[in-house]
C-alpha atoms as a PDB file:
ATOM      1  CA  UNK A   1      23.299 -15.273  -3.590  1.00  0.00           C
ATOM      2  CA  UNK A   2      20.059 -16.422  -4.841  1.00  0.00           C
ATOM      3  CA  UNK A   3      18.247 -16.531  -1.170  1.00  0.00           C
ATOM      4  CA  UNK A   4      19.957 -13.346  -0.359  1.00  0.00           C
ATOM      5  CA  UNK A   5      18.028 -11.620  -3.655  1.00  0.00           C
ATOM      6  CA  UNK A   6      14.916 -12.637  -2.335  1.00  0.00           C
ATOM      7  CA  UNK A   7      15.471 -11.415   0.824  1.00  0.00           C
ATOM      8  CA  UNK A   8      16.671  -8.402  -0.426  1.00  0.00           C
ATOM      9  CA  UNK A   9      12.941  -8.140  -2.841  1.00  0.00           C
ATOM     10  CA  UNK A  10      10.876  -9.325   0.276  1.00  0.00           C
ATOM     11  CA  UNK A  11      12.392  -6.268   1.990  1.00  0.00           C
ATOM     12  CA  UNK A  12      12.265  -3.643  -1.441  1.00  0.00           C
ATOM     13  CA  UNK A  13       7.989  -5.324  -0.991  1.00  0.00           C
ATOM     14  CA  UNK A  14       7.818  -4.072   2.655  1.00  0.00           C
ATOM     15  CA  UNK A  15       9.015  -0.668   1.827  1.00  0.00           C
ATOM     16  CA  UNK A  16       7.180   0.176  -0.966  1.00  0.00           C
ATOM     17  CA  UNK A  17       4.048  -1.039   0.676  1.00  0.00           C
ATOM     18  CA  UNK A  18       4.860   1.484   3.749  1.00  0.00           C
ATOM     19  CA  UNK A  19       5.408   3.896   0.673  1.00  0.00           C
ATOM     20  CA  UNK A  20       1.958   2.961  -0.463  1.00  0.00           C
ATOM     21  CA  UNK A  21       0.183   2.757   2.364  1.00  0.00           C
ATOM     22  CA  UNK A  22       1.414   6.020   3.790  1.00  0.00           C
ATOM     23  CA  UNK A  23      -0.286   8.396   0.602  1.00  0.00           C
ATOM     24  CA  UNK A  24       3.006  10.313   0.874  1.00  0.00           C
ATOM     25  CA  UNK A  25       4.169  10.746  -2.790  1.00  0.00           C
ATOM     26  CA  UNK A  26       7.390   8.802  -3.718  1.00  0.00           C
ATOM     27  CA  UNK A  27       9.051  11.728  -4.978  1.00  0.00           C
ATOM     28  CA  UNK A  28       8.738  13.186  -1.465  1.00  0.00           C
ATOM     29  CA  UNK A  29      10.543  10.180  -0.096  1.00  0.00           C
ATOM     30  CA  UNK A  30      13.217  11.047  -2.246  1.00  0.00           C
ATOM     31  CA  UNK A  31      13.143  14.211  -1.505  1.00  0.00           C
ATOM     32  CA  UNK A  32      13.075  13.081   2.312  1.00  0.00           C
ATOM     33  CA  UNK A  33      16.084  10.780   1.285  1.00  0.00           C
ATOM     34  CA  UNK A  34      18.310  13.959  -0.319  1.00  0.00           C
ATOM     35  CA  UNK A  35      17.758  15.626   2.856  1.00  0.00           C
ATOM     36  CA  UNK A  36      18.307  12.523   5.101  1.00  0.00           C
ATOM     37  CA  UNK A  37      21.761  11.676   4.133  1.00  0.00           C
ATOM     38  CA  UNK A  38      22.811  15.252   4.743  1.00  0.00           C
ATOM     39  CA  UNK A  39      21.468  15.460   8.094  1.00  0.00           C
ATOM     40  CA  UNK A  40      24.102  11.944   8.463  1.00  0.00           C
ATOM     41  CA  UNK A  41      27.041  13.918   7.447  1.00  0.00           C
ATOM     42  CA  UNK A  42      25.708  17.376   9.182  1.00  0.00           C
ATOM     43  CA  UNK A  43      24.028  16.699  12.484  1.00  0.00           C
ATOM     44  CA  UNK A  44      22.735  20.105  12.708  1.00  0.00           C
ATOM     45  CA  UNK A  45      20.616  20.076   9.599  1.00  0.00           C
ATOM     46  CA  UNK A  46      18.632  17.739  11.848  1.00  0.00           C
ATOM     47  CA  UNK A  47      16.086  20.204  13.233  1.00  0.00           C
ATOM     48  CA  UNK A  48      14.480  21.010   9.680  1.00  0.00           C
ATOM     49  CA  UNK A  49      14.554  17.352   8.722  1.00  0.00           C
ATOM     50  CA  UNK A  50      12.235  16.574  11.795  1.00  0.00           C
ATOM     51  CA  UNK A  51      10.125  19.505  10.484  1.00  0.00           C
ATOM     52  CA  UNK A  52       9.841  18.571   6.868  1.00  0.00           C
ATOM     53  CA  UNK A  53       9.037  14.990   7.933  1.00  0.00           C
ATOM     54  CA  UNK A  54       5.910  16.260  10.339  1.00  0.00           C
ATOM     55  CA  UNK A  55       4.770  18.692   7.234  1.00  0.00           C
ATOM     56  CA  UNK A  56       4.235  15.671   5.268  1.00  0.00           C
ATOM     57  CA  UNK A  57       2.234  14.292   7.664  1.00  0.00           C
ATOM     58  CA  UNK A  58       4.439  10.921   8.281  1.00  0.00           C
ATOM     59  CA  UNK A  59       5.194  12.098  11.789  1.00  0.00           C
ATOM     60  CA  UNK A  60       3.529  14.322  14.865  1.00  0.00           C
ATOM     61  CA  UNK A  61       5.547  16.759  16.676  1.00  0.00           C
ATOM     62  CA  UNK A  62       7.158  15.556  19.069  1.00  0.00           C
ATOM     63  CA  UNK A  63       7.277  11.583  17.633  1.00  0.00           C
ATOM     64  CA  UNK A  64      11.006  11.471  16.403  1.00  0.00           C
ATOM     65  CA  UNK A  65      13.528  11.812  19.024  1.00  0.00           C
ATOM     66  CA  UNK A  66      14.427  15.784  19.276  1.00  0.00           C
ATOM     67  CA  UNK A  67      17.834  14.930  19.447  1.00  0.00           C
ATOM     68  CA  UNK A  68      18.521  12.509  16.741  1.00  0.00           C
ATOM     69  CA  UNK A  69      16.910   9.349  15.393  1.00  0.00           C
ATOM     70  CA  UNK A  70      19.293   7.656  13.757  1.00  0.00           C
ATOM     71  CA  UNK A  71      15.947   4.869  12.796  1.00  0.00           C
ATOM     72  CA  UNK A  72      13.971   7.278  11.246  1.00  0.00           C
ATOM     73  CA  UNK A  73      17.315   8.494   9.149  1.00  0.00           C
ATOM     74  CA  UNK A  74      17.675   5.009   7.740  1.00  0.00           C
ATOM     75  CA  UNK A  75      13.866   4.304   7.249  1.00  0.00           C
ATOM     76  CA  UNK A  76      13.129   7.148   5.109  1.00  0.00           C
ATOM     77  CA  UNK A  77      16.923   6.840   3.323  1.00  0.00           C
ATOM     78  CA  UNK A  78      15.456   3.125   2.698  1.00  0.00           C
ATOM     79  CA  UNK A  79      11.877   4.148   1.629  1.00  0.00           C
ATOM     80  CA  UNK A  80      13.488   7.049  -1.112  1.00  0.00           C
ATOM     81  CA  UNK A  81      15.958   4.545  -2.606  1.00  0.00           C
ATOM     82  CA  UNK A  82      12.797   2.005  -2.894  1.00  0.00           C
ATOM     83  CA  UNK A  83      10.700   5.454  -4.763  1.00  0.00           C
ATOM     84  CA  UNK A  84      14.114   5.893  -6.791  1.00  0.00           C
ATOM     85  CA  UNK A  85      14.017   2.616  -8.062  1.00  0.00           C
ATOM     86  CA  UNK A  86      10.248   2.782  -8.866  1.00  0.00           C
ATOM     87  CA  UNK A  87      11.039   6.269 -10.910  1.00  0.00           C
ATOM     88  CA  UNK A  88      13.890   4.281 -12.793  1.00  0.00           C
ATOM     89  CA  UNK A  89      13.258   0.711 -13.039  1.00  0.00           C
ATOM     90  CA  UNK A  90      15.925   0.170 -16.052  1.00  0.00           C
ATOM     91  CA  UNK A  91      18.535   1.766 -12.945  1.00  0.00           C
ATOM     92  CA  UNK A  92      18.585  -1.759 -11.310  1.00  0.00           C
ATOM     93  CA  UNK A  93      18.997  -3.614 -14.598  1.00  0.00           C
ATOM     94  CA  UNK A  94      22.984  -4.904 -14.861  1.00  0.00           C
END
């Protein structure tokens, strides 16, 4: 269990580095996230995801698949759990 926490970390590091890097504010990843996992359980919210990702600059028009991209989903579902997390660090505390 103990190599699997690390890997785990290593990956929580990558993400919030890509949240860093980006200059996209954490609480629009989460806000990114919200809207994420509804587009997984409604399909057709899809379209305004793909807009609300290009108005914060993180994608151009035309850069996510116009049909679905399940890879962005995930990505920005990971990147607002990592911002969550940051917002409440006691959260992850057991």
């Amino acid at each position: 269990m103990n190599g699997q926490q690390m890997d785990i970390n290593q990956a929580k590091q990558v993400v919030l580095q890509t949240v860093q890097e980006s200059g996209v504010p954490p609480e629009t990843f989460v806000q990114l996230k919200q809207m994420a996992e509804q587009v997984l359980k409604n399909k057709q919210l899809y379209p305004q995801f793909v807009d609300a990702v290009i108005k914060t600059g993180m994608a151009d028009p035309g850069e996510l698949d116009p049909k679905f991209d399940y890879e962005a989903l995930i990505g920005i579902i990971a990147m607002g759990v990592v911002c969550q997390e940051m917002a409440q660090p006691s959260a992850g505390a057991a």
